[in-house]
Every structure is written in structure tokens, then in C-alpha cells.
PDB file of N, CA and C in Angstrom:
ATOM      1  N   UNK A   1       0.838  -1.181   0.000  1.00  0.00           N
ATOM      2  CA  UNK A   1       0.000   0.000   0.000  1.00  0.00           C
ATOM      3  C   UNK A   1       0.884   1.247   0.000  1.00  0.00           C
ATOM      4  N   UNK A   2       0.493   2.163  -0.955  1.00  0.00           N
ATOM      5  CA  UNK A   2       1.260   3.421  -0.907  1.00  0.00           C
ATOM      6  C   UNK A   2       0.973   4.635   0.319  1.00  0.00           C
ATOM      7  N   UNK A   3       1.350   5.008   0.824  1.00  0.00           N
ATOM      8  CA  UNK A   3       1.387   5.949   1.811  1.00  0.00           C
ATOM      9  C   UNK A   3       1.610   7.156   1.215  1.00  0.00           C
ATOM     10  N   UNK A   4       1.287   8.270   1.614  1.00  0.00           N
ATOM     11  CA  UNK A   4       1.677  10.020   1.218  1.00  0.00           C
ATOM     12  C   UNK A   4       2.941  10.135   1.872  1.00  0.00           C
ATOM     13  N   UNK A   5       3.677  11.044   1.750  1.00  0.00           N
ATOM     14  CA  UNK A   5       4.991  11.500   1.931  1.00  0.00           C
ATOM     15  C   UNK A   5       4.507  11.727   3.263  1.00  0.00           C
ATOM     16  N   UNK A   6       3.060  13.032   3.643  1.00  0.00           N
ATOM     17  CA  UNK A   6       2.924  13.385   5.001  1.00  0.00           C
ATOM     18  C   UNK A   6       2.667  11.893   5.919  1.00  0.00           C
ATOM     19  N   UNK A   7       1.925  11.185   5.653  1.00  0.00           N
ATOM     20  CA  UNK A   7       1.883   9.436   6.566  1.00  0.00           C
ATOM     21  C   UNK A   7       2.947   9.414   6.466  1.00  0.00           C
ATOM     22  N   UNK A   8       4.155   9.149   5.681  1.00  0.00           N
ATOM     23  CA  UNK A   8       5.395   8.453   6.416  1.00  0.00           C
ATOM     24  C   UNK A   8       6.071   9.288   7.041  1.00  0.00           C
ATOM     25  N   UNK A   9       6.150  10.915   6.910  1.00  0.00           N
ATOM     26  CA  UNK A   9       6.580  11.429   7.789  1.00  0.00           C
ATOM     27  C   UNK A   9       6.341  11.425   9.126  1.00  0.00           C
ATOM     28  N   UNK A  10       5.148  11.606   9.433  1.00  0.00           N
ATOM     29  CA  UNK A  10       4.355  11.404  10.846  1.00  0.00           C
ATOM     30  C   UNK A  10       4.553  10.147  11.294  1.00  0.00           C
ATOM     31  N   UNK A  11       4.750   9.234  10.843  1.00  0.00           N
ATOM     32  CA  UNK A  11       4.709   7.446  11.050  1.00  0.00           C
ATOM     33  C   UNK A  11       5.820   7.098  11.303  1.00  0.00           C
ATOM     34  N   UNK A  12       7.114   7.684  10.670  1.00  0.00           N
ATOM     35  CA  UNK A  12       8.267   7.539  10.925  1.00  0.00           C
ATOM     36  C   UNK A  12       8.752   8.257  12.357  1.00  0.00           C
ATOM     37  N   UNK A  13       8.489   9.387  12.565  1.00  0.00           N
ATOM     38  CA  UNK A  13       8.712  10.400  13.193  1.00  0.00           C
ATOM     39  C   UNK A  13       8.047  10.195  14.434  1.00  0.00           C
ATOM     40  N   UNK A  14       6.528   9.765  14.983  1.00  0.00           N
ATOM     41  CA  UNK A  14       5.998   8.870  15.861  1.00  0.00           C
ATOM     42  C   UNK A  14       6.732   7.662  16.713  1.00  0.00           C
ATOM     43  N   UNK A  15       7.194   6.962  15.529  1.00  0.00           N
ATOM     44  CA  UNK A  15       7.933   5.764  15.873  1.00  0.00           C
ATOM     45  C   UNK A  15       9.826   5.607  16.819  1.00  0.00           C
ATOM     46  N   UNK A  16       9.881   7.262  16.448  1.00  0.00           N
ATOM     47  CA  UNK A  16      10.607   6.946  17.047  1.00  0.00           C
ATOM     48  C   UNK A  16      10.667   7.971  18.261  1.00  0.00           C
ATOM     49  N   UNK A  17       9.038   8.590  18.933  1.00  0.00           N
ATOM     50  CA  UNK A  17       8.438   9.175  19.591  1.00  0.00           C
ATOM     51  C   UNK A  17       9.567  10.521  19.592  1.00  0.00           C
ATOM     52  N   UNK A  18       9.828  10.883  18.345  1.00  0.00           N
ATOM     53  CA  UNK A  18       9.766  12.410  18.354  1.00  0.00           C
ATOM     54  C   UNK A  18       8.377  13.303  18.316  1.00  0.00           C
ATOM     55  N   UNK A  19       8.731  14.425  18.920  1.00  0.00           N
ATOM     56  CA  UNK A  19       7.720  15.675  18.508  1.00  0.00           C
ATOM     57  C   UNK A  19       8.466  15.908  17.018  1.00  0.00           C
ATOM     58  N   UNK A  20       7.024  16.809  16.571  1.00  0.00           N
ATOM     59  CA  UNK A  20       7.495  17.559  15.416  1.00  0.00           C
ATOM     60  C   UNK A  20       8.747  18.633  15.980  1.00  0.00           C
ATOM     61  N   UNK A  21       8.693  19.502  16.658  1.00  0.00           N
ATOM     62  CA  UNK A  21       9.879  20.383  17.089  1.00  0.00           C
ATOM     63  C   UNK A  21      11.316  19.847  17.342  1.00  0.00           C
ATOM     64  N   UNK A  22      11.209  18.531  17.948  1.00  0.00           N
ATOM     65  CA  UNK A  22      12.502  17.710  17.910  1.00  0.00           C
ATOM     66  C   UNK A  22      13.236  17.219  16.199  1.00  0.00           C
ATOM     67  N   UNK A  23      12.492  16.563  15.755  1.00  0.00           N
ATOM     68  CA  UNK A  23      12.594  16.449  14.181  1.00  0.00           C
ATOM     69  C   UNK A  23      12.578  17.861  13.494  1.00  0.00           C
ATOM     70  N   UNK A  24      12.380  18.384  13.706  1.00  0.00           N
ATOM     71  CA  UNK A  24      12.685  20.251  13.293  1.00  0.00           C
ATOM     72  C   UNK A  24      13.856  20.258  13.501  1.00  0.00           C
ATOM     73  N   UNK A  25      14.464  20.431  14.858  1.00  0.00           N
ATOM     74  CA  UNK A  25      15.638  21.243  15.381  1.00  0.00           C
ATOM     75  C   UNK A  25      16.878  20.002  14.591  1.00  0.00           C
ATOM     76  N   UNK A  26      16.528  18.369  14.036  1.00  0.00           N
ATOM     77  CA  UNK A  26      17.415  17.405  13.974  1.00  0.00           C
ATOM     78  C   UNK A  26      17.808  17.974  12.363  1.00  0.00           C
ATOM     79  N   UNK A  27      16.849  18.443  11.443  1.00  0.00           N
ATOM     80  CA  UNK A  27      16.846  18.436  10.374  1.00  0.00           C
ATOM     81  C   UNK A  27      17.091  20.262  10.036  1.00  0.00           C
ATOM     82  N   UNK A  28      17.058  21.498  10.885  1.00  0.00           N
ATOM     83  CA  UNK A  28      17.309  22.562  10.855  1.00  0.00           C
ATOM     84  C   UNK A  28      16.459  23.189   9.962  1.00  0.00           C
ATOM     85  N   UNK A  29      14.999  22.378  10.129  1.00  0.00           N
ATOM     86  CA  UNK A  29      13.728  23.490   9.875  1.00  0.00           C
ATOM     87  C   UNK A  29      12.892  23.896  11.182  1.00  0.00           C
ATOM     88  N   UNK A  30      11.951  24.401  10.978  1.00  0.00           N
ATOM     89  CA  UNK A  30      10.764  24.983  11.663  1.00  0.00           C
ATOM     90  C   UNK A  30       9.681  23.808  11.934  1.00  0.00           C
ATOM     91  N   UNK A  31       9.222  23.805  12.879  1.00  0.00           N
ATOM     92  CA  UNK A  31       7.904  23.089  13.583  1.00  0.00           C
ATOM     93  C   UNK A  31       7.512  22.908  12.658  1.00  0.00           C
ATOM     94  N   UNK A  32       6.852  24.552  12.299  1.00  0.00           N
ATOM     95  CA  UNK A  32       5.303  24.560  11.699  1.00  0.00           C
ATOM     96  C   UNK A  32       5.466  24.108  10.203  1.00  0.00           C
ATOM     97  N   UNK A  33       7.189  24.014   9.664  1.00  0.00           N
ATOM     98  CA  UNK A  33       7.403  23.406   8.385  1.00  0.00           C
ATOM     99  C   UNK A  33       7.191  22.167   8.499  1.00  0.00           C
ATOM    100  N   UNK A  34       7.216  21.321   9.733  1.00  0.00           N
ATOM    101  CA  UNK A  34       7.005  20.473   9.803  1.00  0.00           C
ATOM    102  C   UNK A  34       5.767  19.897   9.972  1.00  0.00           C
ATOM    103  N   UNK A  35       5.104  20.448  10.702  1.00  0.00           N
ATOM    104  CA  UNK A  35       3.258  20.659  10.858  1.00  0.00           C
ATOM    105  C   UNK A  35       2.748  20.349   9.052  1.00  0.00           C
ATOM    106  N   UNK A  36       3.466  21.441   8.370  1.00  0.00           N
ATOM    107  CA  UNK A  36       3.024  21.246   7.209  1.00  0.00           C
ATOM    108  C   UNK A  36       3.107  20.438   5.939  1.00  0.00           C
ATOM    109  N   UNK A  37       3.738  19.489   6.374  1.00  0.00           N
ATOM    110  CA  UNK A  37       4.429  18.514   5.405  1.00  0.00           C
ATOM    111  C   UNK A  37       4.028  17.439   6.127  1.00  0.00           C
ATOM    112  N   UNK A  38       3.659  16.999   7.451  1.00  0.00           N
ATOM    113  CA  UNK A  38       2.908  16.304   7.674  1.00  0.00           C
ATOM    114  C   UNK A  38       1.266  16.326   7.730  1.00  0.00           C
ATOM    115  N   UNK A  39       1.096  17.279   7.673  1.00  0.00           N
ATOM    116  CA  UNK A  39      -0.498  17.579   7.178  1.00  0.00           C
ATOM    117  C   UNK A  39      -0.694  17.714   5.812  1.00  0.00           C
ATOM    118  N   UNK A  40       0.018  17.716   4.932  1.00  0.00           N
ATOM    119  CA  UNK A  40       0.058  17.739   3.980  1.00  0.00           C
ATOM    120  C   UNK A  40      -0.622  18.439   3.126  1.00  0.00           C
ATOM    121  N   UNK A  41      -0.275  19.863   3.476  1.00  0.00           N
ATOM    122  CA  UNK A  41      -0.575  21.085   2.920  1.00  0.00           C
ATOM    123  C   UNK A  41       0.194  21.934   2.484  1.00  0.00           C
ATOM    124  N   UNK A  42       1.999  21.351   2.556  1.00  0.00           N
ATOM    125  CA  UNK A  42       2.423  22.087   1.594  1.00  0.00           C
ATOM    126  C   UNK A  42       3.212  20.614   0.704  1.00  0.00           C
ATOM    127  N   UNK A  43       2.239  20.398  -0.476  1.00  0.00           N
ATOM    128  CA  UNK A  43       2.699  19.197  -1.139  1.00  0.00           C
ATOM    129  C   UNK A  43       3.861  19.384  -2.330  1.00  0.00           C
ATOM    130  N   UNK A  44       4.820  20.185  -2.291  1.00  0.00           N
ATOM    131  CA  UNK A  44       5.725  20.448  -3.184  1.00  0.00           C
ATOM    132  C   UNK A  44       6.830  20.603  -2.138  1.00  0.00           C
ATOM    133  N   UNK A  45       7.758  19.839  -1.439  1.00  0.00           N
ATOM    134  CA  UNK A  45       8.285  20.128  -0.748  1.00  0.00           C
ATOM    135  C   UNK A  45       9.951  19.892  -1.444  1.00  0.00           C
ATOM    136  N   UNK A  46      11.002  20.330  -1.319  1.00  0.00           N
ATOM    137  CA  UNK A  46      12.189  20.620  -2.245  1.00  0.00           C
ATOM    138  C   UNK A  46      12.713  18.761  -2.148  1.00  0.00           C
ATOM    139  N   UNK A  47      14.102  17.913  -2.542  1.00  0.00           N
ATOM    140  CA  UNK A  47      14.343  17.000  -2.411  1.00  0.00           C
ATOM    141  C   UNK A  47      15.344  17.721  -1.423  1.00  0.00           C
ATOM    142  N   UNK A  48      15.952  18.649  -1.160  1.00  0.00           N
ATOM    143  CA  UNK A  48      16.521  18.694  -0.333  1.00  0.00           C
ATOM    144  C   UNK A  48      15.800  18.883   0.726  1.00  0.00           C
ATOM    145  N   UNK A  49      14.889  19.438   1.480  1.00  0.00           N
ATOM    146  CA  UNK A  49      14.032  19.532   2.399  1.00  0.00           C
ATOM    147  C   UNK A  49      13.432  18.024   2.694  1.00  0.00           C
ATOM    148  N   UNK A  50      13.275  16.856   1.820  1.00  0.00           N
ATOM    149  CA  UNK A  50      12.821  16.215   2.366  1.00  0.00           C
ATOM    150  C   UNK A  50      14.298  14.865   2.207  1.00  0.00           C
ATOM    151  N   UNK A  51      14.998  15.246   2.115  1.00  0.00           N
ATOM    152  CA  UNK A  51      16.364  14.683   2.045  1.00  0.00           C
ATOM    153  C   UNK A  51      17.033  14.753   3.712  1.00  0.00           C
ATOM    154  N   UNK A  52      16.654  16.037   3.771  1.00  0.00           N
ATOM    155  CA  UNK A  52      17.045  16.555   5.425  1.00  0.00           C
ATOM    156  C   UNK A  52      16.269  15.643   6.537  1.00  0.00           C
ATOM    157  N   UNK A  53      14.995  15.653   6.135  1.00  0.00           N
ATOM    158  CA  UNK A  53      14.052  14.472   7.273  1.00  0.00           C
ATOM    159  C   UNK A  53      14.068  13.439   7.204  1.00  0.00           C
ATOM    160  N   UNK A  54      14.854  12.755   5.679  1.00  0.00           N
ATOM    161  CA  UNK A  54      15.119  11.336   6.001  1.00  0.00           C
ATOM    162  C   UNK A  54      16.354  11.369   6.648  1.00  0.00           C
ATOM    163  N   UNK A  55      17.025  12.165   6.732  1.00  0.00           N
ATOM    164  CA  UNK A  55      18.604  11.937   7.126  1.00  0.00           C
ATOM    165  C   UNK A  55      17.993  11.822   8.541  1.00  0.00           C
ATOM    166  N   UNK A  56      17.416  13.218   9.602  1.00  0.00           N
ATOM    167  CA  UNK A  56      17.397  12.808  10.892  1.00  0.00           C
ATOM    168  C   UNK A  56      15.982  11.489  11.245  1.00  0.00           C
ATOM    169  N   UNK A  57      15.702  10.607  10.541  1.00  0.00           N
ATOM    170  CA  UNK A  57      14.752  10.031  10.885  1.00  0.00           C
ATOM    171  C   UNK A  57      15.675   8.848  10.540  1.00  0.00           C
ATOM    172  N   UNK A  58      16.451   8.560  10.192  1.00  0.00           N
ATOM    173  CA  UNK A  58      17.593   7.636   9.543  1.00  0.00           C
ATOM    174  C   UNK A  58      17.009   6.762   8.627  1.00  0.00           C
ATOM    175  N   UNK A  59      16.607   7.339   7.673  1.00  0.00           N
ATOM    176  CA  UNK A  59      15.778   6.918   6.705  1.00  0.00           C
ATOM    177  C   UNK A  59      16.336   6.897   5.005  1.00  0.00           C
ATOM    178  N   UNK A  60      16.315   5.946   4.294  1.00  0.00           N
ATOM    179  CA  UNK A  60      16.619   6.147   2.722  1.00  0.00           C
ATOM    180  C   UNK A  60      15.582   6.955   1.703  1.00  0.00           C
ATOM    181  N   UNK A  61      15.970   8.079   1.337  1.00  0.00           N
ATOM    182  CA  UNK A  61      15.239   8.545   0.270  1.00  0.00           C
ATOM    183  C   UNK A  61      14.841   7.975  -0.709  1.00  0.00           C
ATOM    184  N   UNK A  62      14.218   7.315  -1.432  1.00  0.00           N
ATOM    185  CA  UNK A  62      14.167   6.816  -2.464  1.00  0.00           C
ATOM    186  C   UNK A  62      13.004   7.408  -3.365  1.00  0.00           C
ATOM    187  N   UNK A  63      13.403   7.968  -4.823  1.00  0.00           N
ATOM    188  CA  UNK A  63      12.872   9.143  -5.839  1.00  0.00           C
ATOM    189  C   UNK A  63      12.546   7.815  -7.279  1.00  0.00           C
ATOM    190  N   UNK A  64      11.059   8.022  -7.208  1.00  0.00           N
ATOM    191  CA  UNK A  64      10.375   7.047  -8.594  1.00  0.00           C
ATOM    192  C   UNK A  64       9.708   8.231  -9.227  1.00  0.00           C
ATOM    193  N   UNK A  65       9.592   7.527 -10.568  1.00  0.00           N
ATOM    194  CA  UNK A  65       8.700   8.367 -11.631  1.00  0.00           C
ATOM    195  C   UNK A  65       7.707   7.454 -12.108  1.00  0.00           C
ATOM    196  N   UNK A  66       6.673   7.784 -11.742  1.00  0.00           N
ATOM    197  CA  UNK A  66       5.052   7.104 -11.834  1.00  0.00           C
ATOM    198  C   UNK A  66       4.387   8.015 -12.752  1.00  0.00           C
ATOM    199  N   UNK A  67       3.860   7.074 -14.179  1.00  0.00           N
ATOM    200  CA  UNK A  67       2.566   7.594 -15.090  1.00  0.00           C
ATOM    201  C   UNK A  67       1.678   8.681 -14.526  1.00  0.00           C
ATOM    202  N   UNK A  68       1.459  10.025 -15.143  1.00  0.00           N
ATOM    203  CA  UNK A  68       0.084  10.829 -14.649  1.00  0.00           C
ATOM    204  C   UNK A  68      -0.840  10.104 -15.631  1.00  0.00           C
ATOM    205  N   UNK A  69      -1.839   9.993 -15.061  1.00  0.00           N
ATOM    206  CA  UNK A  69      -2.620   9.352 -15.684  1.00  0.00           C
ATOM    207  C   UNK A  69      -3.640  10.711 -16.720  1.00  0.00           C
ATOM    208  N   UNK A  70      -3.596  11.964 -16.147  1.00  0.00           N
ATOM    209  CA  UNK A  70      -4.081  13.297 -17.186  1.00  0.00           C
ATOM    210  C   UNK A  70      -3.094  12.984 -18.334  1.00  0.00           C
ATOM    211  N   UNK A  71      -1.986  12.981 -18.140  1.00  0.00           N
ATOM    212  CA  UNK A  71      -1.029  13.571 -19.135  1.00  0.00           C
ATOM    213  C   UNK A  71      -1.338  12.705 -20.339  1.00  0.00           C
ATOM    214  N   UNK A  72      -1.497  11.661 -20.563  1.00  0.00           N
ATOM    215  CA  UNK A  72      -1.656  10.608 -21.836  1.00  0.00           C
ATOM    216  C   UNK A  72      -3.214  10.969 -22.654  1.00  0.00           C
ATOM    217  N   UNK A  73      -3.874  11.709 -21.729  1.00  0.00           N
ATOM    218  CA  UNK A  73      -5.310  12.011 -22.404  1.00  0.00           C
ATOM    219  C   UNK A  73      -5.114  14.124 -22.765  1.00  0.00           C
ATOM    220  N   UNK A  74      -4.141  14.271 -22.720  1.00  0.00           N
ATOM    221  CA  UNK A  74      -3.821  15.392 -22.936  1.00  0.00           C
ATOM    222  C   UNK A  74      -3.343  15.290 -23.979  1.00  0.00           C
ATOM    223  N   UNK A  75      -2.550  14.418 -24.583  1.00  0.00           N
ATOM    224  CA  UNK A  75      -1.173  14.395 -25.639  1.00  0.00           C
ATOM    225  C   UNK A  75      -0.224  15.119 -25.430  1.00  0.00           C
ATOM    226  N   UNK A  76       0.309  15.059 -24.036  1.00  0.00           N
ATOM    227  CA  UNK A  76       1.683  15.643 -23.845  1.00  0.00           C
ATOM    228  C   UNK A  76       2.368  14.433 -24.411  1.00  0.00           C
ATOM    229  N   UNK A  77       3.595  15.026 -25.235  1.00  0.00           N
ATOM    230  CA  UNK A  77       4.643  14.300 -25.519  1.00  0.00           C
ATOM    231  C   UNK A  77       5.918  14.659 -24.472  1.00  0.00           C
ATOM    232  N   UNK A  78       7.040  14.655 -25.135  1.00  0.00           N
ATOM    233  CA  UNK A  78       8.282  15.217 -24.852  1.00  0.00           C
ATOM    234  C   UNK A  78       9.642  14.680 -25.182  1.00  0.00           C
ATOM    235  N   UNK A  79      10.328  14.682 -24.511  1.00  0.00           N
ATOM    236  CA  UNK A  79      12.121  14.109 -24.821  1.00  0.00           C
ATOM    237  C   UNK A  79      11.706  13.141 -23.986  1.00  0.00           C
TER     238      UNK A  79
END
């Protein structure tokens, strides 16, 4: 089952009974950046920003490219 970026953040971050503010101060963002990426309201978050929360959660990043399913009924092409 696929999970959202914000579930594994919170799930990861739970597990290893951090607060969000602790996982903030490990990764050298803000709470409420963190509030927001686990609520998942700011869904564009940089690879470095979320590179930083796998590092203090001791976690592997791992980056896939999955079909939009709009784009093929659009006729986007490309390189």
C-alpha cells in the first residue's frame, strides 16, 4: 500500500516518539514546516528539504517516476 509522503513522515517520526519540534531542530527546519508537510498542505516540498528528514529520521530517500494518468489524455509528448 502506498502511503503520502505526510503518513510516512508522521509514522516515521511517531515511531521513534519524536515531537514535530525535535525532528525540526534534527533536520534545521521549523515546527510549523514540519506541521506542514505532515499535514500535507504544503505538497511540493524541495528533495533537499525532504532529504534533510530522512537523514534525521535515519531513513533512505528513495525518488520514482510514476505515469500521470491526465497527461496521456492530454497528448503531452516530450524528450
Amino acid at each position: 500500500m502506498t502511503h503520502t509522503l505526510a503518513e510516512q513522515i508522521r509514522s516515521k517520526r511517531r515511531r521513534r516518539n519524536a515531537t514535530q519540534a525535535q525532528l525540526a531542530n534534527l533536520c534545521g527546519l521549523t515546527q510549523s514546516r514540519i506541521a506542514e508537510l505532515e499535514t500535507g498542505s504544503n505538497q511540493n516540498p524541495t528533495l533537499a528539504t525532504v532529504g534533510k528528514i530522512a537523514d534525521a529520521l535515519d531513513c533512505t530517500l528513495r525518488v520514482r517516476l510514476v505515469e500521470n494518468p491526465t497527461a496521456a489524455t492530454e497528448g503531452r509528448g516530450g524528450d
